[in-house]
C-alpha atoms as a PDB file:
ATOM      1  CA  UNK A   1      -0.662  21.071   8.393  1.00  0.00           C
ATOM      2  CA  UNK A   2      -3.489  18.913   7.088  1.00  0.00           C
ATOM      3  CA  UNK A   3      -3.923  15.145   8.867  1.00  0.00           C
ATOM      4  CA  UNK A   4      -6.552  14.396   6.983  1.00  0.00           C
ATOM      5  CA  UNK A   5      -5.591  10.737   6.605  1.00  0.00           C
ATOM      6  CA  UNK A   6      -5.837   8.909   4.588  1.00  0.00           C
ATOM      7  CA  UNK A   7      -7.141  11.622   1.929  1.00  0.00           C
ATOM      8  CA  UNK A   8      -3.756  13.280   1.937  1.00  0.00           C
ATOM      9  CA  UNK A   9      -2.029  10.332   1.236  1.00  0.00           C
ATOM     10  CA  UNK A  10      -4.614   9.270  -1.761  1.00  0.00           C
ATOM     11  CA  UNK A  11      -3.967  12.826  -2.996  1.00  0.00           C
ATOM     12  CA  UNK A  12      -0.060  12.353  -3.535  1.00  0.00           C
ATOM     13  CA  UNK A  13      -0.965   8.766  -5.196  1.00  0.00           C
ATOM     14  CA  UNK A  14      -0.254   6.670  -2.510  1.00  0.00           C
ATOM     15  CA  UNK A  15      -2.252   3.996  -0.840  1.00  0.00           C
ATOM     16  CA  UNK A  16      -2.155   2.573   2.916  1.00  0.00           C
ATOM     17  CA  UNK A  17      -0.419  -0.845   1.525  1.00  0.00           C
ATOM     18  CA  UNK A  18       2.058   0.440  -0.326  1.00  0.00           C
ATOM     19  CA  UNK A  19       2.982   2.840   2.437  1.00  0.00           C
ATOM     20  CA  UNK A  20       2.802   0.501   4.725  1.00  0.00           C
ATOM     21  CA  UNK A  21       4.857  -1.533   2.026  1.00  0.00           C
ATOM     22  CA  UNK A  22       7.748   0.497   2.088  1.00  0.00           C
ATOM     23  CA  UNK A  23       8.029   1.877   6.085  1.00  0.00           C
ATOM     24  CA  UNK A  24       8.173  -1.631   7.026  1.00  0.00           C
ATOM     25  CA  UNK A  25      10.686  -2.651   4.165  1.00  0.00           C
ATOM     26  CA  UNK A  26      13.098   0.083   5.333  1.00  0.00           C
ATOM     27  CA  UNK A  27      12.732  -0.997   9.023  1.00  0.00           C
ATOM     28  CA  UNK A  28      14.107  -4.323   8.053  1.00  0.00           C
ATOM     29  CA  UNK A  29      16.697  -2.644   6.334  1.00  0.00           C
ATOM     30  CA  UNK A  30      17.912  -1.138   9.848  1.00  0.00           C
ATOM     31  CA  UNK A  31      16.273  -3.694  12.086  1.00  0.00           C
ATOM     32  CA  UNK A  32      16.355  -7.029  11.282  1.00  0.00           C
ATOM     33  CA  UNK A  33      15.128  -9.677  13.749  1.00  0.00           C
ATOM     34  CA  UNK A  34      12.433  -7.765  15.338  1.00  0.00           C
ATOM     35  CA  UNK A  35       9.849 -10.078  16.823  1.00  0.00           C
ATOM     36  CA  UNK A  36       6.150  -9.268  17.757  1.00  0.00           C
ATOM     37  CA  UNK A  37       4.909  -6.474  19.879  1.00  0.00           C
ATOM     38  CA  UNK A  38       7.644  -4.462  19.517  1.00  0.00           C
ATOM     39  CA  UNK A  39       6.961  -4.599  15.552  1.00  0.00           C
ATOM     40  CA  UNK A  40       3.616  -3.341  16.387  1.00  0.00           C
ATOM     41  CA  UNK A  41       4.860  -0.583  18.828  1.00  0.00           C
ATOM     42  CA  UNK A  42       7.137   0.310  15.969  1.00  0.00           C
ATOM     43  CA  UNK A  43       4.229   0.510  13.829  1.00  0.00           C
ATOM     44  CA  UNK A  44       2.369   2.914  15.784  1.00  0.00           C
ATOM     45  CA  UNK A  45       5.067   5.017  15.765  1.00  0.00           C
ATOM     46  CA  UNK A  46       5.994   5.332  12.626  1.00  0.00           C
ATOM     47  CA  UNK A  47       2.367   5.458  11.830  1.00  0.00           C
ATOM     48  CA  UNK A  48       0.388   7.057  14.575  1.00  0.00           C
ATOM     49  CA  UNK A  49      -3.037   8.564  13.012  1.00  0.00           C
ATOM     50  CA  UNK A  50      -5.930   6.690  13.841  1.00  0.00           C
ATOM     51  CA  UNK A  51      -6.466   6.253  10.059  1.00  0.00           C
ATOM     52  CA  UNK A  52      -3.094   3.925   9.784  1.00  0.00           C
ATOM     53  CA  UNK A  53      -4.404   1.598  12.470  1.00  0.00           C
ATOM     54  CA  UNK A  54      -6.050  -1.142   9.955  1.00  0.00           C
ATOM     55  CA  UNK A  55      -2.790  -1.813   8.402  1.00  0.00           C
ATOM     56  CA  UNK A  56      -0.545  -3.122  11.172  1.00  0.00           C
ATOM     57  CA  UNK A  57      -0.751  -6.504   9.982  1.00  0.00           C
ATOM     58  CA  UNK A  58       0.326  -5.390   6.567  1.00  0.00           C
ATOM     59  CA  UNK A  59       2.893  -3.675   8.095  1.00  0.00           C
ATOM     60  CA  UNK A  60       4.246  -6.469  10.378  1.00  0.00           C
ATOM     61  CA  UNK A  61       3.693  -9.218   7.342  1.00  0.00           C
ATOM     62  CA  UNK A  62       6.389  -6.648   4.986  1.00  0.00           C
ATOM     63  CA  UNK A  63       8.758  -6.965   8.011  1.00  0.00           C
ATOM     64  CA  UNK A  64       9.190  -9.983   8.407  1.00  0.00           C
ATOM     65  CA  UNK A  65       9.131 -10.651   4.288  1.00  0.00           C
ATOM     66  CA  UNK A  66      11.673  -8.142   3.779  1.00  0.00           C
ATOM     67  CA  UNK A  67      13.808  -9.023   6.926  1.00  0.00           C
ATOM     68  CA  UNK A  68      14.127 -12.789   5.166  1.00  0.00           C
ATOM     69  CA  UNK A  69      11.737 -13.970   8.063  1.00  0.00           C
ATOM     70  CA  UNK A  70       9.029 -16.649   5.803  1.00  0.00           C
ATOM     71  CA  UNK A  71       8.138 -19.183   7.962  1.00  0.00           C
ATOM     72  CA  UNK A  72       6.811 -16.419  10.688  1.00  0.00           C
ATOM     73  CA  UNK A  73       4.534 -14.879   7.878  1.00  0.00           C
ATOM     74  CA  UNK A  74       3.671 -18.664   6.604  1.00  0.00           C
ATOM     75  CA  UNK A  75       2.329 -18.971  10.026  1.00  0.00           C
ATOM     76  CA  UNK A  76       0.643 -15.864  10.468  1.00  0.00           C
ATOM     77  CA  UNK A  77      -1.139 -16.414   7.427  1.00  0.00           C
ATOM     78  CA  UNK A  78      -2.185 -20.104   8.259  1.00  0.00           C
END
């Protein structure tokens, strides 16, 4: 299997954010509530290449959107 990420990704016509985008969207659609490093441990694995690492604040910003949490990504954007 090739893990040439992100190229492979690119190659299907999808980029890092909206991957990142969605995985986290679907978490909050199972897990809703989840609160700082254990977003981030989910992150990693759900998206363990090296590659993915630059998005985990994307990632952890569409939790806590789609999981109804605002004022925690007001803050972390302040």
């Amino acid at each position: 299997m090739n893990n040439n990420y992100p190229q492979v990704c690119f190659e299907v016509g999808l980029s890092c954010q909206a991957c990142t985008n969605e995985t986290a969207t679907q978490l909050a659609r199972c897990c809703k509530g989840l609160r700082g490093k254990l977003i981030g441990q989910l992150f990693v694995q759900i998206h363990p290449h090296p590659a993915c690492a630059r998005m985990h604040a994307n990632f952890a910003e569409s939790y806590r959107r789609a999981s109804g949490d605002e004022t925690r990504v007001m803050a972390a954007c302040a």
